[in-house]
Protein backbone atom coordinates (compact mmCIF):
# COMPACT_ATOMS: atom_id res chain seq x y z
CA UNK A 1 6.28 -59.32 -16.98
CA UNK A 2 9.09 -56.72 -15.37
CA UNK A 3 8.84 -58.75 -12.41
CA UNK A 4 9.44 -62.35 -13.96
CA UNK A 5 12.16 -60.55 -16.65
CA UNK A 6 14.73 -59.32 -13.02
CA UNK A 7 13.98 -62.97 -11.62
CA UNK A 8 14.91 -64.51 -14.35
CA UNK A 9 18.25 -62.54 -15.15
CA UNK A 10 18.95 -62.92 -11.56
CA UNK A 11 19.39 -66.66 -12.39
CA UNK A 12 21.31 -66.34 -15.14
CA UNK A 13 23.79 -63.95 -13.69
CA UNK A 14 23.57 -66.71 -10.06
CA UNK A 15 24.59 -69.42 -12.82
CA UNK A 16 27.44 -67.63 -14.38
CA UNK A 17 28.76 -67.35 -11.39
CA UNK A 18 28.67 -70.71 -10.07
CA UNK A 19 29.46 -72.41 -13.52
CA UNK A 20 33.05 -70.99 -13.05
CA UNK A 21 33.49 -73.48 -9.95
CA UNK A 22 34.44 -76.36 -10.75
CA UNK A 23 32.23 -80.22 -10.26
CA UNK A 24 34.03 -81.80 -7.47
CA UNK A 25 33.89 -85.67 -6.56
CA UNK A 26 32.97 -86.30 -3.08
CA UNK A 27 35.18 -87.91 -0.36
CA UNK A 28 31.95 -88.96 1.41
CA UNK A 29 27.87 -88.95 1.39
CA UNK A 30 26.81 -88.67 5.06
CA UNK A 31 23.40 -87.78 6.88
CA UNK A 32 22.27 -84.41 8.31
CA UNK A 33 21.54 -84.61 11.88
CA UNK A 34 20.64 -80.56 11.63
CA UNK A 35 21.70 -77.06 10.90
CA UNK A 36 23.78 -74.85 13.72
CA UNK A 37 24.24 -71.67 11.35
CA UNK A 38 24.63 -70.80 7.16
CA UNK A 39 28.10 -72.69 7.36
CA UNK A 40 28.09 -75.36 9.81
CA UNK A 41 26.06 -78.48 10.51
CA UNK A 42 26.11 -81.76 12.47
CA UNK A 43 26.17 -84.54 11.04
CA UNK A 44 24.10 -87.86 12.11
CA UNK A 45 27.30 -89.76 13.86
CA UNK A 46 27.71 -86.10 15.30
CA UNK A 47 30.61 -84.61 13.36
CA UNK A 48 30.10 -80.93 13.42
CA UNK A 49 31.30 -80.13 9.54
CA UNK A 50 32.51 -76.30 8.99
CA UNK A 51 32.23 -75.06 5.34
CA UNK A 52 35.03 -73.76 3.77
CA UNK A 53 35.11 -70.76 1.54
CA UNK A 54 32.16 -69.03 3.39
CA UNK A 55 31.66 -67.35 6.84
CA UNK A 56 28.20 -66.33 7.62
CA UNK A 57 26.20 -63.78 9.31
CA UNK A 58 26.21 -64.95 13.39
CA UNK A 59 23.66 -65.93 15.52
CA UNK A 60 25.71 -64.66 18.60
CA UNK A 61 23.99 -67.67 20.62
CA UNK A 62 27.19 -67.85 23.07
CA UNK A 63 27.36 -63.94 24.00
CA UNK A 64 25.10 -61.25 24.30
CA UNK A 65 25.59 -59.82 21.11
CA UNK A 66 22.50 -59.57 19.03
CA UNK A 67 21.62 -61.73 16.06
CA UNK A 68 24.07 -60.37 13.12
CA UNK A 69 21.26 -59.24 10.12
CA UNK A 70 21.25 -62.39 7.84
CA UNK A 71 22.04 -65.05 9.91
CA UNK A 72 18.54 -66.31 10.05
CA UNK A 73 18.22 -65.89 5.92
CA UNK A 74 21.72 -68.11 5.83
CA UNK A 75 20.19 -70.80 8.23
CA UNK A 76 17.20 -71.10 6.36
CA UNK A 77 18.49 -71.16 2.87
CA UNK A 78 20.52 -73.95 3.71
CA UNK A 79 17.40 -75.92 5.43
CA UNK A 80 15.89 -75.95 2.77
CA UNK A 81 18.90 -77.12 0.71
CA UNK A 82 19.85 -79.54 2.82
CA UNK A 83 16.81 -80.68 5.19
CA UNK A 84 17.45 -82.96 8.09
CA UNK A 85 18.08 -86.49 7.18
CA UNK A 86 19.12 -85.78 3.68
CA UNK A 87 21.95 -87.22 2.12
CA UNK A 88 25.33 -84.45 2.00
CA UNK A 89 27.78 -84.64 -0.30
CA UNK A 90 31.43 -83.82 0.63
CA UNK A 91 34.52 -83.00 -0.23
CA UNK A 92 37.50 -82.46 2.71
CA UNK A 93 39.69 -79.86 2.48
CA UNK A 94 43.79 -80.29 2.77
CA UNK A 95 43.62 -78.86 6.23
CA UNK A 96 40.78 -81.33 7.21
CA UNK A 97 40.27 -79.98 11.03
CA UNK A 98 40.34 -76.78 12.66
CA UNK A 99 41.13 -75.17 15.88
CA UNK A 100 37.80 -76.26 17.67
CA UNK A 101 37.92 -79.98 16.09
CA UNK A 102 35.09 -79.50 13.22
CA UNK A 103 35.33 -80.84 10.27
CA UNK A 104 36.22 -78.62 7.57
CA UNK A 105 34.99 -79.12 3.88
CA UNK A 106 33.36 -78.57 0.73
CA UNK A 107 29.04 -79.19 0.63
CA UNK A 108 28.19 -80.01 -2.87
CA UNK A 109 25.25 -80.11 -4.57
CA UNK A 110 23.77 -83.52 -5.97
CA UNK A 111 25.26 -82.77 -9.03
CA UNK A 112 28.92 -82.06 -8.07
CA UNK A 113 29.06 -77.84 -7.54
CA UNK A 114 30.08 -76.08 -4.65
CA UNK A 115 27.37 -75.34 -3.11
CA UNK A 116 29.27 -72.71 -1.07
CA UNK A 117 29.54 -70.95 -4.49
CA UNK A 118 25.87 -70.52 -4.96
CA UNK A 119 25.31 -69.46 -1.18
CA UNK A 120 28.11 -66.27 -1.86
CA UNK A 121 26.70 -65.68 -5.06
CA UNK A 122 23.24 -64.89 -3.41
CA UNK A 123 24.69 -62.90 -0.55
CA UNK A 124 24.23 -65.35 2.10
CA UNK A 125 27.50 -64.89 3.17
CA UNK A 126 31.15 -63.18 2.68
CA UNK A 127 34.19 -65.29 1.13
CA UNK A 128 36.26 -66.66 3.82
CA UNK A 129 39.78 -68.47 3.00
CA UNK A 130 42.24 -69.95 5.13
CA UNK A 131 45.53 -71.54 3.63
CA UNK A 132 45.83 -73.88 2.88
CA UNK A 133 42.47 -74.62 2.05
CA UNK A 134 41.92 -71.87 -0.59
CA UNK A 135 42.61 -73.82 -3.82
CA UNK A 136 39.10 -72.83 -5.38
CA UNK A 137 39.12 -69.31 -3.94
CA UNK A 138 39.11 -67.86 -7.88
CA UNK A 139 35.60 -69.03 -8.68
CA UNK A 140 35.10 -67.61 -4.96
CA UNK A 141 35.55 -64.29 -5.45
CA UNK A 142 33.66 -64.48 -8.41
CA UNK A 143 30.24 -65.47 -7.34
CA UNK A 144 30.89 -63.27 -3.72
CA UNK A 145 31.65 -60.37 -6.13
CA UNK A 146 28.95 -60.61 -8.39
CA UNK A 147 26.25 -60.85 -4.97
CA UNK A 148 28.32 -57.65 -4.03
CA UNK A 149 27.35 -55.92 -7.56
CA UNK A 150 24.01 -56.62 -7.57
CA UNK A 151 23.54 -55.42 -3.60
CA UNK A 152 22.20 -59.42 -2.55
CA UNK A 153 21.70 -60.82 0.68
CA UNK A 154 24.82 -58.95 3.40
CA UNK A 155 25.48 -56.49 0.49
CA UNK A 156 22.65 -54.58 0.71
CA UNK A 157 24.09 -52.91 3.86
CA UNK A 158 27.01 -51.15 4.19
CA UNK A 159 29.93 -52.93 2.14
CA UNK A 160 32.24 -51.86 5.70
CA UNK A 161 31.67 -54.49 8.73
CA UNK A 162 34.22 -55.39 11.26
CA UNK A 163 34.66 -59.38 11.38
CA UNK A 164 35.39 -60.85 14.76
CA UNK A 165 36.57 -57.50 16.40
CA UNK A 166 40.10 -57.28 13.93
CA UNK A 167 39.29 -58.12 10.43
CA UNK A 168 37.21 -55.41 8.15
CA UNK A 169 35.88 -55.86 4.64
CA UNK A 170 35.68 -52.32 2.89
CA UNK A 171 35.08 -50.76 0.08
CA UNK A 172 37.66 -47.45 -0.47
CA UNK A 173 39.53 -45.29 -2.75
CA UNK A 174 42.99 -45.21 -4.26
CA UNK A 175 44.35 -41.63 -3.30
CA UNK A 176 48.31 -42.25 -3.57
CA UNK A 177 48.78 -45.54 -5.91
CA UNK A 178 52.23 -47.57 -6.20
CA UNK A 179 54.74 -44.82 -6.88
CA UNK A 180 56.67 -47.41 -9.25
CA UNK A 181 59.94 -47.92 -7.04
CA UNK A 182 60.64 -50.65 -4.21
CA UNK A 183 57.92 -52.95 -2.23
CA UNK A 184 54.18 -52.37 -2.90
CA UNK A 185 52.31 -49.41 -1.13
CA UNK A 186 49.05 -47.99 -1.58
CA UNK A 187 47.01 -45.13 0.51
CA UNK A 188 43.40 -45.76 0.35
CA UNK A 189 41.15 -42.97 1.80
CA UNK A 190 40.37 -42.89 5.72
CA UNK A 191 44.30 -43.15 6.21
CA UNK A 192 45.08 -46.57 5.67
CA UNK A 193 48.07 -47.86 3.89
CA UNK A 194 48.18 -51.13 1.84
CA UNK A 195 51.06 -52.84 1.28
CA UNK A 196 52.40 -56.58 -0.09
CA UNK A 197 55.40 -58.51 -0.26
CA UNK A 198 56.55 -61.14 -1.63
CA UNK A 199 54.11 -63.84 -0.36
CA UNK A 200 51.79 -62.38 -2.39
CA UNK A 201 51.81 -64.00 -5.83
CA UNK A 202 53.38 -61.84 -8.70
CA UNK A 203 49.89 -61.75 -10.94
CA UNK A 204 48.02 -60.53 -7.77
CA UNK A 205 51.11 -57.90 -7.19
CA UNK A 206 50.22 -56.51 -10.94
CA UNK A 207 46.89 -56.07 -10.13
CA UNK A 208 47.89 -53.63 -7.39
CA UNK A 209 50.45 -52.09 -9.16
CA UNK A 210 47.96 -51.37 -12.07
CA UNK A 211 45.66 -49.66 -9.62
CA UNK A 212 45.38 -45.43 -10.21
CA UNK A 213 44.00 -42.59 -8.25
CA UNK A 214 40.26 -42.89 -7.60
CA UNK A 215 39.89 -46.25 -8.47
CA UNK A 216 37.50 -48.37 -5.61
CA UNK A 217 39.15 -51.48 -4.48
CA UNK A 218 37.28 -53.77 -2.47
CA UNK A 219 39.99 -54.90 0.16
CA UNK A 220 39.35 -57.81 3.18
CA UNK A 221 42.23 -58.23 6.43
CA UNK A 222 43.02 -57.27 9.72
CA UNK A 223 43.96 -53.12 10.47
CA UNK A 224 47.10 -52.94 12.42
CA UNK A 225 48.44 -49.92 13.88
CA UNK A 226 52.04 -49.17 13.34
CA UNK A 227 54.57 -46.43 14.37
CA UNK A 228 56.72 -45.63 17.29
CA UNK A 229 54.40 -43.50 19.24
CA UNK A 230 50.92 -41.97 19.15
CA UNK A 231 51.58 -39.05 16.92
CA UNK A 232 52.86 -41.17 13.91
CA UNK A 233 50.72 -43.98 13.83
CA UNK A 234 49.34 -45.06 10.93
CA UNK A 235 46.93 -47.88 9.73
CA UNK A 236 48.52 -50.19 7.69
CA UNK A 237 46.84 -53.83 6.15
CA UNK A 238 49.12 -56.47 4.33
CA UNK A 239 47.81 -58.29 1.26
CA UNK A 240 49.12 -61.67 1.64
CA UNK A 241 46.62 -63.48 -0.45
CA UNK A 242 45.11 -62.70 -3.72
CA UNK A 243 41.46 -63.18 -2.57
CA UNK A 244 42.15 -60.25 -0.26
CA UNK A 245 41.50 -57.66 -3.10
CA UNK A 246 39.64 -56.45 -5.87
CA UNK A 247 38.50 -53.42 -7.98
CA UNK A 248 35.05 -52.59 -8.19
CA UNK A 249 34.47 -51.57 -11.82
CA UNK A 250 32.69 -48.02 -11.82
């Protein structure tokens, strides 16, 4: 009874999550030709479609790194979600290609979700936002946050991994909060300085500034070293984008 009690909570907390997203009308139905990774597939006329809002666990298949822990739990999932041949709902984001020509856009789910939404909010993946295709990124955070809570899928590791060699995802502690005067600054434990500007927005900048000593923010960017020379270098990360950050309630 215990057993079928945490299963079904588990989907109850997985829906609250993913009911915050909004039903989306798709651009397009197309066919499934087959599944490369947890966010990318080919379609039949052999568009290679990139989700957006997710970046999953890597297969490596190009170097001779080893397979990243989830990857094969991302691919699957999705499989079965999507099998080969079936019919894909999508929606195309503002920035429609990227760098490497794939397609980039928004799976949904027969009925109109995101399907991205329920794939962070079962761990499958960690949120990943590009401007300026980040228009749904607070619904995001929510269902990536909650999969972080209850330790799902990537989050039963370490909450610290190092995303293509510059950007980290951390969990750390306030130990000097915004001092009330000038531009925003935070020190976080490990010696690393936050700071934001004014390209972040001004209800994301209250957030920080609301932040005290020994309260856990969850923070996601790239660590750049600043000073002018070895001795006074410090580790600084800019929080440009309000899906960068987040407290973790304790």
């Amino acid at each position: 009874m215990k057993k079928y009690l945490v299963v079904w909570l588990f989907y109850i907390w997985s829906a609250v999550a993913v009911g915050q997203c909004p039903n989306l009308v798709a651009d397009e139905i197309a066919s499934v030709q087959s599944i490369v990774d947890g966010d990318t597939i080919v379609l039949q006329d052999k568009r290679i479609i990139r989700f957006v809002g997710i970046d999953t666990p890597e297969f490596n298949s190009h170097t001779d790194l080893p397979v990243e822990v989830g990857a094969v739990a991302a691919q699957q999932w999705l499989a079965k979600r999507i099998p080969i041949n079936s019919q894909l709902r999508l929606v195309f984001a503002n920035e429609r290609r990227d760098y490497y020509g794939r397609w980039l856009a928004h799976p949904l789910t027969p009925q109109g979700g995101m399907l991205v939404a329920e794939m962070l909010a079962l761990g499958l993946g960690s949120l990943l936002l590009i401007p300026p295709n980040s228009q749904h990124w607070p619904c995001l955070v929510a269902a990536e946050q909650q999969a972080q809570q209850q330790q799902l899928g990537i989050w039963q590791a370490s909450s610290s991994k190092e995303v293509q060699g510059r950007e980290q995802r951390f969990q750390a502690k306030v130990v000097k909060p915004y001092s009330g005067k000038g531009w925003i600054r935070l020190e976080v434990e490990n010696q690393l300085t936050l700071l934001a500007g004014k390209r972040l927005p001004l209800t994301a900048q209250q957030r920080l500034k609301a932040l005290r000593r020994g309260d856990i923010i969850f923070v996601r960017g790239q660590i750049k070293r600043q000073g002018r020379n070895q001795r006074k270098h410090q580790s600084v990360m800019w929080l440009n984008h309000p899906w960068q950050f987040y407290q973790i309630k304790q």
